[in-house]
C-alpha atoms as a PDB file:
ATOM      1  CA  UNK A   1      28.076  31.522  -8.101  1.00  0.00           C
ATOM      2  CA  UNK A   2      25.844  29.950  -5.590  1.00  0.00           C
ATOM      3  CA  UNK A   3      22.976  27.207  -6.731  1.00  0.00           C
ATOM      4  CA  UNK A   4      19.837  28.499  -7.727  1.00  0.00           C
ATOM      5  CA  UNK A   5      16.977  25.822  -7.967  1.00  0.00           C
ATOM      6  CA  UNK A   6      14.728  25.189 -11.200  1.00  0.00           C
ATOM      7  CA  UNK A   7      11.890  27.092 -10.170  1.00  0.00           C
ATOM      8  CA  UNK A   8      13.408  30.188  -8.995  1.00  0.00           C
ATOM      9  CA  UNK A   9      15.404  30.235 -12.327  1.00  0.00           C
ATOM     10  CA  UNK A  10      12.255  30.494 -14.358  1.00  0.00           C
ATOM     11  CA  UNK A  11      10.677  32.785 -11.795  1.00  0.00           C
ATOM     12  CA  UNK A  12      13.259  35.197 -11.708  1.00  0.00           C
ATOM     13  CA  UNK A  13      13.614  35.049 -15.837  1.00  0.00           C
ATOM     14  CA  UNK A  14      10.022  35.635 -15.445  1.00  0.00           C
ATOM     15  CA  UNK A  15      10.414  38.686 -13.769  1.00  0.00           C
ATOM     16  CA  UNK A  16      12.959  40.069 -16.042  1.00  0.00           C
ATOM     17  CA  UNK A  17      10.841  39.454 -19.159  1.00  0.00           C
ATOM     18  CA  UNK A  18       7.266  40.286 -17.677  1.00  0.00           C
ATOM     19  CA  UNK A  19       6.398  36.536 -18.441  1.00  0.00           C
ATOM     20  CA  UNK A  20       4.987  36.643 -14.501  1.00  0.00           C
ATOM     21  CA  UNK A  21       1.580  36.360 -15.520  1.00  0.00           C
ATOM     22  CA  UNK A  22       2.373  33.428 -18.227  1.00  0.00           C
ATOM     23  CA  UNK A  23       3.834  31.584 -15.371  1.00  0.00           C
ATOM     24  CA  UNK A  24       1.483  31.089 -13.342  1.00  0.00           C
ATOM     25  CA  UNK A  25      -0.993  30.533 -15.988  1.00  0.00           C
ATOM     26  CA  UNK A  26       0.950  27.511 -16.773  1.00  0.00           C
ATOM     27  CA  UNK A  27       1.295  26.286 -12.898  1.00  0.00           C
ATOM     28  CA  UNK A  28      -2.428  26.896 -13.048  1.00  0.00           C
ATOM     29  CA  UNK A  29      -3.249  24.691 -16.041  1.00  0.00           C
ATOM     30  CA  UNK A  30      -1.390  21.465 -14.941  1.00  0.00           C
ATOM     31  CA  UNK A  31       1.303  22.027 -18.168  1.00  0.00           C
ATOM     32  CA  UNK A  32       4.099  21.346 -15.911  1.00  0.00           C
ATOM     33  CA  UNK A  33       2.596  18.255 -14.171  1.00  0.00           C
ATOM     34  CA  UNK A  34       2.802  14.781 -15.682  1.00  0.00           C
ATOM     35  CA  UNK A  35       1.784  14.585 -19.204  1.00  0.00           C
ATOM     36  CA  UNK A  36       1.193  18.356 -18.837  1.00  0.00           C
ATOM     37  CA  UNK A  37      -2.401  17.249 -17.736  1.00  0.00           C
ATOM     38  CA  UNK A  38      -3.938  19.025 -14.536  1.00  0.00           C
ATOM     39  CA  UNK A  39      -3.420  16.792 -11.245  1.00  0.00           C
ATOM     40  CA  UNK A  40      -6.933  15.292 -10.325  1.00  0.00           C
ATOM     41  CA  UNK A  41      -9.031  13.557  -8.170  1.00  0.00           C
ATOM     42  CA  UNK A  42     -11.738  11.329  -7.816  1.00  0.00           C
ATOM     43  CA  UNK A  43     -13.880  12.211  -5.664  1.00  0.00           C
ATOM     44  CA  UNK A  44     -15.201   8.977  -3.810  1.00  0.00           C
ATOM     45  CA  UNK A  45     -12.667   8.930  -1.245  1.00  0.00           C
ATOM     46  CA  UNK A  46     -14.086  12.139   0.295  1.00  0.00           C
ATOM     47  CA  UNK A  47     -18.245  11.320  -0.564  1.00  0.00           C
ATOM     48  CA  UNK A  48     -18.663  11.907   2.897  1.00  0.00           C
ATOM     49  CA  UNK A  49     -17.864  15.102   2.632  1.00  0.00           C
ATOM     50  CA  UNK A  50     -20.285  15.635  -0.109  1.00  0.00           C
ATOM     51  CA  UNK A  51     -23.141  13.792   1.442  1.00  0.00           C
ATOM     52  CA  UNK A  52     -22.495  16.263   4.571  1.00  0.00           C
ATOM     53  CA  UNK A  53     -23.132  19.364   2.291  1.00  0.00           C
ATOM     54  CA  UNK A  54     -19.424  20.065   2.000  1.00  0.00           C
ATOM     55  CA  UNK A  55     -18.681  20.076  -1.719  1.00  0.00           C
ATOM     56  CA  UNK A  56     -17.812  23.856  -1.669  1.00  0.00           C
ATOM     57  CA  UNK A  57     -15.274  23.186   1.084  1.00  0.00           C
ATOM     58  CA  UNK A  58     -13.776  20.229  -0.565  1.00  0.00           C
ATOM     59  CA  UNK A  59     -12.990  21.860  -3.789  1.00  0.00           C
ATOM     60  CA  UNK A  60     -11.289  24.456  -1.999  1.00  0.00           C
ATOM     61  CA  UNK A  61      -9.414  22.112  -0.393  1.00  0.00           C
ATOM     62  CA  UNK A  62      -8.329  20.278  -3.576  1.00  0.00           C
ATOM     63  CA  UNK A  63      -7.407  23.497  -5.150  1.00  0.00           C
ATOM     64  CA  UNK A  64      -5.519  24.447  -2.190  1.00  0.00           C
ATOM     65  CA  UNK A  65      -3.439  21.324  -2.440  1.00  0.00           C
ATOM     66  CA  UNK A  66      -2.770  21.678  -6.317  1.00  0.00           C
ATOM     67  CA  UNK A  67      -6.432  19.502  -7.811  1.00  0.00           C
ATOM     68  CA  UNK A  68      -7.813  21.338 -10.270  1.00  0.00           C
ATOM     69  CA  UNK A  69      -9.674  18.587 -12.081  1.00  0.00           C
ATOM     70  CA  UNK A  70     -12.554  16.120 -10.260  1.00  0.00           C
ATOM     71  CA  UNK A  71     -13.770  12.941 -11.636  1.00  0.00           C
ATOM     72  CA  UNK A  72     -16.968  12.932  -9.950  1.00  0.00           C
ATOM     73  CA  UNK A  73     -19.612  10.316  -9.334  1.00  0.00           C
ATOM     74  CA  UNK A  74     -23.498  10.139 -10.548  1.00  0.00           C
ATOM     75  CA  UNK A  75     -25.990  11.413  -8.205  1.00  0.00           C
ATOM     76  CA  UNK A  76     -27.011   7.914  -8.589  1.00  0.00           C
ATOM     77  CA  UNK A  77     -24.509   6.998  -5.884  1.00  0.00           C
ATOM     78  CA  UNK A  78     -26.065   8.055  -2.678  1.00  0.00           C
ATOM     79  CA  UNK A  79     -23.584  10.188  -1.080  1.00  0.00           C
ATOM     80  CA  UNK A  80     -23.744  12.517  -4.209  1.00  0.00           C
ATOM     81  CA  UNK A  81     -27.394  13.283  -4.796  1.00  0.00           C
ATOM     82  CA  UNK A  82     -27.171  16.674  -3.594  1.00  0.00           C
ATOM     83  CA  UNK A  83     -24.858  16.702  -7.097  1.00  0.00           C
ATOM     84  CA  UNK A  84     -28.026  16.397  -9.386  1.00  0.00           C
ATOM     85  CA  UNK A  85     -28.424  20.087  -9.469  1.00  0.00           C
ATOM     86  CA  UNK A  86     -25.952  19.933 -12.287  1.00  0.00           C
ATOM     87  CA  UNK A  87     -25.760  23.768 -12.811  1.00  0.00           C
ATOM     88  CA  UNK A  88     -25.631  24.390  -8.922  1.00  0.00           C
ATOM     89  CA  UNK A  89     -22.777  21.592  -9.317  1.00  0.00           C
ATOM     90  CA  UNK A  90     -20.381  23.548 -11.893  1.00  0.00           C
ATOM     91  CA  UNK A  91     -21.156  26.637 -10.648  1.00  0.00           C
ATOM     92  CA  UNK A  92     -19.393  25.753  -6.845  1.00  0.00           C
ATOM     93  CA  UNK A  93     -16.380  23.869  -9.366  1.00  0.00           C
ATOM     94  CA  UNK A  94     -16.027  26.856 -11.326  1.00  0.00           C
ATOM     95  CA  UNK A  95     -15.707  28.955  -7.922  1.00  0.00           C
ATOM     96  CA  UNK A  96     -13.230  26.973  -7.095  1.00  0.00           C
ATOM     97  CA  UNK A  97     -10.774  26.986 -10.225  1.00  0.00           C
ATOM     98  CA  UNK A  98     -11.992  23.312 -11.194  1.00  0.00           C
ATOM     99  CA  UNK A  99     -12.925  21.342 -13.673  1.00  0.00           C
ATOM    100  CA  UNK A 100     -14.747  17.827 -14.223  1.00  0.00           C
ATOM    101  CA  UNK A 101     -13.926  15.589 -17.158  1.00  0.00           C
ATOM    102  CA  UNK A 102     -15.567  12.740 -16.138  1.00  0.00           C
ATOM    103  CA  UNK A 103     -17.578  10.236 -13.420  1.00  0.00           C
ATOM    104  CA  UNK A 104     -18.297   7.546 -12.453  1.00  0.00           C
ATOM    105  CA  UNK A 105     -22.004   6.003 -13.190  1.00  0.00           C
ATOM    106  CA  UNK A 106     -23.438   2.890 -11.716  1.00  0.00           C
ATOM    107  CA  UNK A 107     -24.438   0.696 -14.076  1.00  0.00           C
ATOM    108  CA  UNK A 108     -27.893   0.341 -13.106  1.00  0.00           C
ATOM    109  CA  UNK A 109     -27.797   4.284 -14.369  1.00  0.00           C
ATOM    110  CA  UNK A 110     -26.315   3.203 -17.646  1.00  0.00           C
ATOM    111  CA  UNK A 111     -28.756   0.500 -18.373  1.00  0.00           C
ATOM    112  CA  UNK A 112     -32.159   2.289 -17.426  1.00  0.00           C
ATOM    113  CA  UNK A 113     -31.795   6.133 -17.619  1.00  0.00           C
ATOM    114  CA  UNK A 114     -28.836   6.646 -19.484  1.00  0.00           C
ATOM    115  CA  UNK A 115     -29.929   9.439 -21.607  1.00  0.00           C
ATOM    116  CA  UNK A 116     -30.774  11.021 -18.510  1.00  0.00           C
ATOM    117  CA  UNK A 117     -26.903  10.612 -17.132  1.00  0.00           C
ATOM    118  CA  UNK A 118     -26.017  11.842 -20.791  1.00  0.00           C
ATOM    119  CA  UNK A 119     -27.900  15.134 -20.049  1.00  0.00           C
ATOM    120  CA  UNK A 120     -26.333  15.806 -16.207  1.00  0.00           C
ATOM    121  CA  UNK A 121     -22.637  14.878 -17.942  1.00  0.00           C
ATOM    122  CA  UNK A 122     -23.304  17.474 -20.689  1.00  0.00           C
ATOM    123  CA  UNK A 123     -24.484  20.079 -18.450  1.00  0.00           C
ATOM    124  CA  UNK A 124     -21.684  19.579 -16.016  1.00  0.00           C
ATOM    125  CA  UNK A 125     -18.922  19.572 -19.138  1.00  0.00           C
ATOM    126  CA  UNK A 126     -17.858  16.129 -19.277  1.00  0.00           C
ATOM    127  CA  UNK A 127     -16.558  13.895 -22.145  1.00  0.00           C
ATOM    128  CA  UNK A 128     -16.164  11.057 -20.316  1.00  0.00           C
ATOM    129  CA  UNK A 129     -18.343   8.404 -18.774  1.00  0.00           C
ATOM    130  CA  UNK A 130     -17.832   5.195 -17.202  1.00  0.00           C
ATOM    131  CA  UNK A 131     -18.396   2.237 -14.655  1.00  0.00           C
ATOM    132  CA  UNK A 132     -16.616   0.911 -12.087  1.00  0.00           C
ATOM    133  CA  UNK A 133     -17.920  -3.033 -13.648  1.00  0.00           C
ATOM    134  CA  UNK A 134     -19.887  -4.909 -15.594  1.00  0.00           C
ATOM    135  CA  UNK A 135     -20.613  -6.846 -12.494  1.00  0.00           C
ATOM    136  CA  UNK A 136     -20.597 -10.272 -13.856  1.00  0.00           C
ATOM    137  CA  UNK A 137     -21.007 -12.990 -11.677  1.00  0.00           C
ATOM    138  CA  UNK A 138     -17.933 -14.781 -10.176  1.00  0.00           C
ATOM    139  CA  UNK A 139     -17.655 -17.582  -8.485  1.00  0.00           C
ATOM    140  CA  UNK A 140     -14.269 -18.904  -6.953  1.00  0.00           C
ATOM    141  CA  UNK A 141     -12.475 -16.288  -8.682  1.00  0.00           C
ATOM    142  CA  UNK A 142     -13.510 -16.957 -12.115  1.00  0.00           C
ATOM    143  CA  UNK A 143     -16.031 -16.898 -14.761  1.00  0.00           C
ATOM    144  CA  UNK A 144     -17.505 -17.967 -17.814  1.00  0.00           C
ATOM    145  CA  UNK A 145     -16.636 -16.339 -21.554  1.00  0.00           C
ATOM    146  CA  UNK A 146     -20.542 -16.211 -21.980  1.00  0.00           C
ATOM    147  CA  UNK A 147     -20.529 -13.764 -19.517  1.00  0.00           C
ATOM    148  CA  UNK A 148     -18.029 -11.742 -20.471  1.00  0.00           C
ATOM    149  CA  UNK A 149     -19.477 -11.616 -24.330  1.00  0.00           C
ATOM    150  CA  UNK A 150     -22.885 -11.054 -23.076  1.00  0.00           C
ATOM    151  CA  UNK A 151     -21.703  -8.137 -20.722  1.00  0.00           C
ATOM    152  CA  UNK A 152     -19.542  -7.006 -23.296  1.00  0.00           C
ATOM    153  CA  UNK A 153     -21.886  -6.707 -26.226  1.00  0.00           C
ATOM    154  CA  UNK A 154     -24.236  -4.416 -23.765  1.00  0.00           C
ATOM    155  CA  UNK A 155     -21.384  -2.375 -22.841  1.00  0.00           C
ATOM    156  CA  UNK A 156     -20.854  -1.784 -26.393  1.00  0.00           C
ATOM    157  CA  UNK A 157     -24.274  -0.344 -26.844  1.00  0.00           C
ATOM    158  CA  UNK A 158     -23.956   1.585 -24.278  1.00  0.00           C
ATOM    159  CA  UNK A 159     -20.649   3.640 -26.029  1.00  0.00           C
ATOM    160  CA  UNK A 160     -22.143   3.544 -28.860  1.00  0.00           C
ATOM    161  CA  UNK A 161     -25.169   5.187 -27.311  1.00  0.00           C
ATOM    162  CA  UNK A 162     -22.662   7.763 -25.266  1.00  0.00           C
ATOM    163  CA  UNK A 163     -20.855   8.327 -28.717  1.00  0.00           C
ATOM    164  CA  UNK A 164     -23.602   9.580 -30.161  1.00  0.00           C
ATOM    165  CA  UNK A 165     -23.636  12.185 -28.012  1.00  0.00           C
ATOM    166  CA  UNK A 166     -20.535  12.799 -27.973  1.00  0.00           C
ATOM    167  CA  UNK A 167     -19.200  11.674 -24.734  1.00  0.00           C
ATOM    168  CA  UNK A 168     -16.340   8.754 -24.401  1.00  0.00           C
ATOM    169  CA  UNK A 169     -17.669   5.642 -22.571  1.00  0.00           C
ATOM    170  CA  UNK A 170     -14.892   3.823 -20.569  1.00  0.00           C
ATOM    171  CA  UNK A 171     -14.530   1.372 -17.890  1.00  0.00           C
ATOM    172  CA  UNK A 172     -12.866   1.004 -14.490  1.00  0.00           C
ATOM    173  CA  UNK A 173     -11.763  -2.243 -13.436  1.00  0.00           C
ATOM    174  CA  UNK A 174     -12.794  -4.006 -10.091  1.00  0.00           C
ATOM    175  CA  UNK A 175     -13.849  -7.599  -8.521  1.00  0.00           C
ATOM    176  CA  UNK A 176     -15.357  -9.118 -11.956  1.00  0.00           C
ATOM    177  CA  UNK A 177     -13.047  -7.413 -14.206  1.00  0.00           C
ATOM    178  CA  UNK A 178      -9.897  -8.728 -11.836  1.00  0.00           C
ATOM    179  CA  UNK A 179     -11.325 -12.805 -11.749  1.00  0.00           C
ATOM    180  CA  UNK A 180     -10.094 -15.187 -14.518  1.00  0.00           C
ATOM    181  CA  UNK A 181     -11.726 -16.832 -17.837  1.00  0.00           C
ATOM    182  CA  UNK A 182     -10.349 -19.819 -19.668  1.00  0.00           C
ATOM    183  CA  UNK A 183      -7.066 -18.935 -17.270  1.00  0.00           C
ATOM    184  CA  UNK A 184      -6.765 -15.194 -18.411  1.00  0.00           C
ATOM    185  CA  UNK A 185      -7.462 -12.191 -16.540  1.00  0.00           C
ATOM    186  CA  UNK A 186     -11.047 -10.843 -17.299  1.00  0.00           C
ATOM    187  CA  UNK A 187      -9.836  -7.457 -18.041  1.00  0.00           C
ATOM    188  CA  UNK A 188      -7.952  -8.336 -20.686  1.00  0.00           C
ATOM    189  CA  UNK A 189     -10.132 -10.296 -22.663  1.00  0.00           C
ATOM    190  CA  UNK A 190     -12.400  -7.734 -22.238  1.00  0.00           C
ATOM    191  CA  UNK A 191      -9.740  -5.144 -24.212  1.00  0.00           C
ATOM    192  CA  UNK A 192     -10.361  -7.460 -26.976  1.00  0.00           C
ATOM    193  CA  UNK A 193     -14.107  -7.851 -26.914  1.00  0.00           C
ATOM    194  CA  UNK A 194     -14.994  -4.179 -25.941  1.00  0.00           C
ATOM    195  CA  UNK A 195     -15.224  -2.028 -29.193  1.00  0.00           C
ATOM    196  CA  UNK A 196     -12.067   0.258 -29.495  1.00  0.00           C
ATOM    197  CA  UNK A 197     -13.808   3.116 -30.304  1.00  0.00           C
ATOM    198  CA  UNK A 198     -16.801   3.088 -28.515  1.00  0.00           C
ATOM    199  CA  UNK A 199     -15.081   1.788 -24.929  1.00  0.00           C
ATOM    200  CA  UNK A 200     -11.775   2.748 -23.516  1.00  0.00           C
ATOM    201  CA  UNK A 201     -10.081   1.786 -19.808  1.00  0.00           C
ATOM    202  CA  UNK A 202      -9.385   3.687 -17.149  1.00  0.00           C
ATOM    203  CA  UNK A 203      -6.547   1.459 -15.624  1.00  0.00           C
ATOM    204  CA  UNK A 204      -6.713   1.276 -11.804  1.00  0.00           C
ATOM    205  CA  UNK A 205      -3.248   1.078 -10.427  1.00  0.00           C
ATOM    206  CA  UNK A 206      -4.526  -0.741  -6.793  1.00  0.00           C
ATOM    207  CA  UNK A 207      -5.414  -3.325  -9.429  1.00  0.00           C
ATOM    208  CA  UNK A 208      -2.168  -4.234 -10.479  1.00  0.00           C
ATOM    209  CA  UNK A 209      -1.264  -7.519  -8.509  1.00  0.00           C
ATOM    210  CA  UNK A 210      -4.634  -8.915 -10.052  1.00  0.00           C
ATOM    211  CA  UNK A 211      -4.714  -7.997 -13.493  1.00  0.00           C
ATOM    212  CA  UNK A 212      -0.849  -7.438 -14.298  1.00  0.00           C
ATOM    213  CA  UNK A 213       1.559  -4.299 -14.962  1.00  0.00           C
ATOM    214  CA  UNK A 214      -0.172  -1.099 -16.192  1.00  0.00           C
ATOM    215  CA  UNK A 215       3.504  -0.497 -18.527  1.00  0.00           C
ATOM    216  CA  UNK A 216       2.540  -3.988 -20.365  1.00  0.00           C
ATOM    217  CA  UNK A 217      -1.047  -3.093 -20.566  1.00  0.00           C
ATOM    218  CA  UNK A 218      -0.223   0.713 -21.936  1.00  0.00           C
ATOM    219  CA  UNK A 219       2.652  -0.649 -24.406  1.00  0.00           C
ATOM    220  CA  UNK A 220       0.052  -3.673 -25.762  1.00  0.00           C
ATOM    221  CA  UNK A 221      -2.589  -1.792 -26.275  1.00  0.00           C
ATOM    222  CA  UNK A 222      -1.964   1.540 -27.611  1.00  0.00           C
ATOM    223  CA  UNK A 223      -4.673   4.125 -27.447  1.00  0.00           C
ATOM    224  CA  UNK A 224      -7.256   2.041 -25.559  1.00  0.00           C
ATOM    225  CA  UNK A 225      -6.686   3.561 -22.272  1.00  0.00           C
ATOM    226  CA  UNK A 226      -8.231   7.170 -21.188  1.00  0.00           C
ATOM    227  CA  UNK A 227      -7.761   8.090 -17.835  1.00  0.00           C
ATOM    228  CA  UNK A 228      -6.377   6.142 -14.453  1.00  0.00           C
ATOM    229  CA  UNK A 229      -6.964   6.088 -11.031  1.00  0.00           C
ATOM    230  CA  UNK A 230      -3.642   6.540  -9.264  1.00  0.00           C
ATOM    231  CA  UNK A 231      -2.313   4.659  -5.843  1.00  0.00           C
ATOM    232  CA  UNK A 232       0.631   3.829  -4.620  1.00  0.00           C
ATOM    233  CA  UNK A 233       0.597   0.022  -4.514  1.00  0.00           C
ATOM    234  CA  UNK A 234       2.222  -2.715  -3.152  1.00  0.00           C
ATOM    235  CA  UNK A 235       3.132  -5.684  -5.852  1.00  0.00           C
ATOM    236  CA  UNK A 236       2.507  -8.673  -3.151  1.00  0.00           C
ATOM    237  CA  UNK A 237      -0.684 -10.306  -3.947  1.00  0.00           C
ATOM    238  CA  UNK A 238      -3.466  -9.267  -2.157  1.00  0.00           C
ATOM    239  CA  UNK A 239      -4.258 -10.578   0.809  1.00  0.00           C
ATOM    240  CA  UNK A 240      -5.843 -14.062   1.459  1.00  0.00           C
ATOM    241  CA  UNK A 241      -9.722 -13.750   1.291  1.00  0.00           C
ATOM    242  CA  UNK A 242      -9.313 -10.658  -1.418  1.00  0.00           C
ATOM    243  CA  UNK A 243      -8.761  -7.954   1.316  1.00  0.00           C
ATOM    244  CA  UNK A 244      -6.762  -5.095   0.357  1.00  0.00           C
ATOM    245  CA  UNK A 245      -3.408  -4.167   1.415  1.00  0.00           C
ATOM    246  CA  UNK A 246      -2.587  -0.862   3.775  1.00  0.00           C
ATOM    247  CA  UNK A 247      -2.731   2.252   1.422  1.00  0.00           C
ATOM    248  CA  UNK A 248       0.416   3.910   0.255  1.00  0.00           C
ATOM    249  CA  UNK A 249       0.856   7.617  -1.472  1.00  0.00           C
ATOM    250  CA  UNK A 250       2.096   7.573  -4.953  1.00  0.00           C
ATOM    251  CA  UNK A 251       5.811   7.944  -4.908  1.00  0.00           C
ATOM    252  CA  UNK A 252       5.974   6.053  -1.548  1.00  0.00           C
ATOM    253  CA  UNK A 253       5.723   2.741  -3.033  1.00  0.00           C
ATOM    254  CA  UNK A 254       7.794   0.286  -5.447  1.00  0.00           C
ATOM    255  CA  UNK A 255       6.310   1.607  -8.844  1.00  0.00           C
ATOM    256  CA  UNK A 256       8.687   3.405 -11.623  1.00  0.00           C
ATOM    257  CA  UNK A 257       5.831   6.403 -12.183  1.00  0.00           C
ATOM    258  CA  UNK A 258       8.056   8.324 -14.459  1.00  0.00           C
ATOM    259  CA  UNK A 259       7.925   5.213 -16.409  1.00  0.00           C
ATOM    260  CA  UNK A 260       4.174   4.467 -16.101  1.00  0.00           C
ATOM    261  CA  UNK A 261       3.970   7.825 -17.177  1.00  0.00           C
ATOM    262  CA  UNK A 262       5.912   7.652 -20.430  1.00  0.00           C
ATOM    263  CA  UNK A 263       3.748   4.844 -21.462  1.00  0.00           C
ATOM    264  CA  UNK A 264       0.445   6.386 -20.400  1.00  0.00           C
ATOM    265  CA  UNK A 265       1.375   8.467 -23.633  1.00  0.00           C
ATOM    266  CA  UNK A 266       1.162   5.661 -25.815  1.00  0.00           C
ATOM    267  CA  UNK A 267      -1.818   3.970 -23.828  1.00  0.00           C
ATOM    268  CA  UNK A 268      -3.709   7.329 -24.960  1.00  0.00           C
ATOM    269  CA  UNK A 269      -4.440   8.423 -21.443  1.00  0.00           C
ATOM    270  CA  UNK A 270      -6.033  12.278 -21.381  1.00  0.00           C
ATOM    271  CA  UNK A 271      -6.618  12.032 -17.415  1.00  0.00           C
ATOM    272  CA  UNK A 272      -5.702  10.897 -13.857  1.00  0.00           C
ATOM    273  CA  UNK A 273      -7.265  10.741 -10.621  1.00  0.00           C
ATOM    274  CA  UNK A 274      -5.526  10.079  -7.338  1.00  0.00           C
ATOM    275  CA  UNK A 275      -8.223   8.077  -5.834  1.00  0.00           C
ATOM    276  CA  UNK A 276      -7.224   7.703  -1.948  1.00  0.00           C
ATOM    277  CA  UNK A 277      -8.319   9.385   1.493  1.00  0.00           C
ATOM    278  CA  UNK A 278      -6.966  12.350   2.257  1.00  0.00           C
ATOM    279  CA  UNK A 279      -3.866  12.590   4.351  1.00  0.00           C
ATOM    280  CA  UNK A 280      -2.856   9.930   1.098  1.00  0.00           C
ATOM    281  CA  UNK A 281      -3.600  12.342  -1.610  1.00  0.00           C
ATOM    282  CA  UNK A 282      -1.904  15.172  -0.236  1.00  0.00           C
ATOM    283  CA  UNK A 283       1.446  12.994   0.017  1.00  0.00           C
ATOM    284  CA  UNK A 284       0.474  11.838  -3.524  1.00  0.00           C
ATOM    285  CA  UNK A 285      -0.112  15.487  -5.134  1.00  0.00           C
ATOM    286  CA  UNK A 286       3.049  16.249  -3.796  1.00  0.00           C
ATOM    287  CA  UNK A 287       4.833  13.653  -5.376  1.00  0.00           C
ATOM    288  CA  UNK A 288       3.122  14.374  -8.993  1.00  0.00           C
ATOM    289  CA  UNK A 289       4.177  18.080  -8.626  1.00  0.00           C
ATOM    290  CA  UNK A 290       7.502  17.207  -8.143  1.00  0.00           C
ATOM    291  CA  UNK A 291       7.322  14.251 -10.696  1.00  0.00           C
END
């Protein structure tokens, strides 16, 4: 009997039972992708496109290469104003076959007109909000613990605020969150000063040789975690001077993702986002299909 691959199996079974139809439903939905979740994308890799008057195009393109969820940013962010129509905004996603759990907010946004941000995220669908930082100030690499309580005692307002309506507040993890305090890594002090419930992470894998392995992180803190921003990443430390190293598609580097996976379960993660440029997240969406 001659091999006969995975897929065409269930295809042909498909076709024998009239289960075509439930099939593809279930490619379309993501329930065969990792943690049966859609494959997304955030979308500031490609702003440009958006600034240009693109975003029709582009979510045709993600669809095309498997994306159907977006993790957009605020109209606060320049290159997405033409995003503040929100209704003009779903109606192009749900054109396309998308949807959009979540964005990214600067926290200027969060601080002065958040109820306003509330309104565009409900009217778009999300339940998730966040920042990329809290923006404390570093100096040499580190800061101070007064920053990091101050900071984190407004960020917990600001959940509770967003839980109030019913959204999820999280937070993203760059320069301040990455420096050190009292010789641990910001972002994990900050797991134990943010509020569980108000504030979860969205773990950044590109952050990895800074703040330490996303497994350990997942495993430690169960539940705390609700979406991440998937790259394939190099385990060197970074550069001298904080550059970053040459991008790599997921599944072309040195990271176990089938394990990172498994404990994304436990971590509580509901989404991911490849966050790279494009020829890098179509090598990376074809990894996570096959994953």
């Amino acid at each position: 009997m001659s091999a006969i691959t995975r897929r065409a199996f269930f295809e042909q079974t498909a076709r024998n039972t009239g289960a075509v139809g439930i099939l593809a439903a279930a490619a379309r939905d993501g329930r065969t992708h990792p943690l049966g979740l859609p494959i997304g994308s955030q979308t500031y890799p490609h702003r440009q496109r958006i600034k240009d008057g693109d975003f029709r195009g582009l979510c045709k393109d993600m669809v095309s290469l498997g994306v159907t969820s977006l993790e957009l940013c605020s109209p606060g962010y320049g290159e997405f104003a033409s995003l503040a129509n929100a209704k003009e905004a779903v109606r192009v996603m749900s054109d396309a076959g998308i949807k959009c759990p979540s964005a990214h907010f600067t926290l200027n946004e969060l601080r002065n007109k958040q109820q306003e941000s509330i309104a565009w995220a409900h009217e778009i669908g999300m339940t998730q909000m966040g920042t990329a930082s809290l923006n404390g100030q570093v100096q040499n690499g580190t800061t101070t613990m007064d920053v990091v309580k101050r900071l984190s005692d407004e960020y917990n307002k600001i959940g509770e605020a967003a839980a109030k309506a019913g959204i999820q507040q999280f937070l993203h993890d760059e320069r301040f969150e990455m420096a050190k305090v009292d010789g641990r890594v910001v972002y994990e002090v900050l797991l134990e000063q943010l509020d569980p419930k108000l504030v979860k992470m969205q773990f950044q894998m590109s952050a990895m040789p800074a703040v330490g392995d996303v497994v350990e992180y997942f495993t430690k803190y169960p539940g705390r975690f609700v979406s991440m921003h998937l790259q394939g990443v190099d385990k060197n430390p970074p550069p001298a001077g904080g550059g970053r190293t040459p991008g790599v598609a997921v599944g072309k580097d040195s990271l176990d993702w089938a394990k990172i996976f498994a404990a994304a379960k436990t971590g509580g993660v509901k989404n991911y986002f490849v966050e790279q440029n494009w020829d890098l997240t179509v090598q990376s969406v074809e990894f996570l299909k096959k994953l």
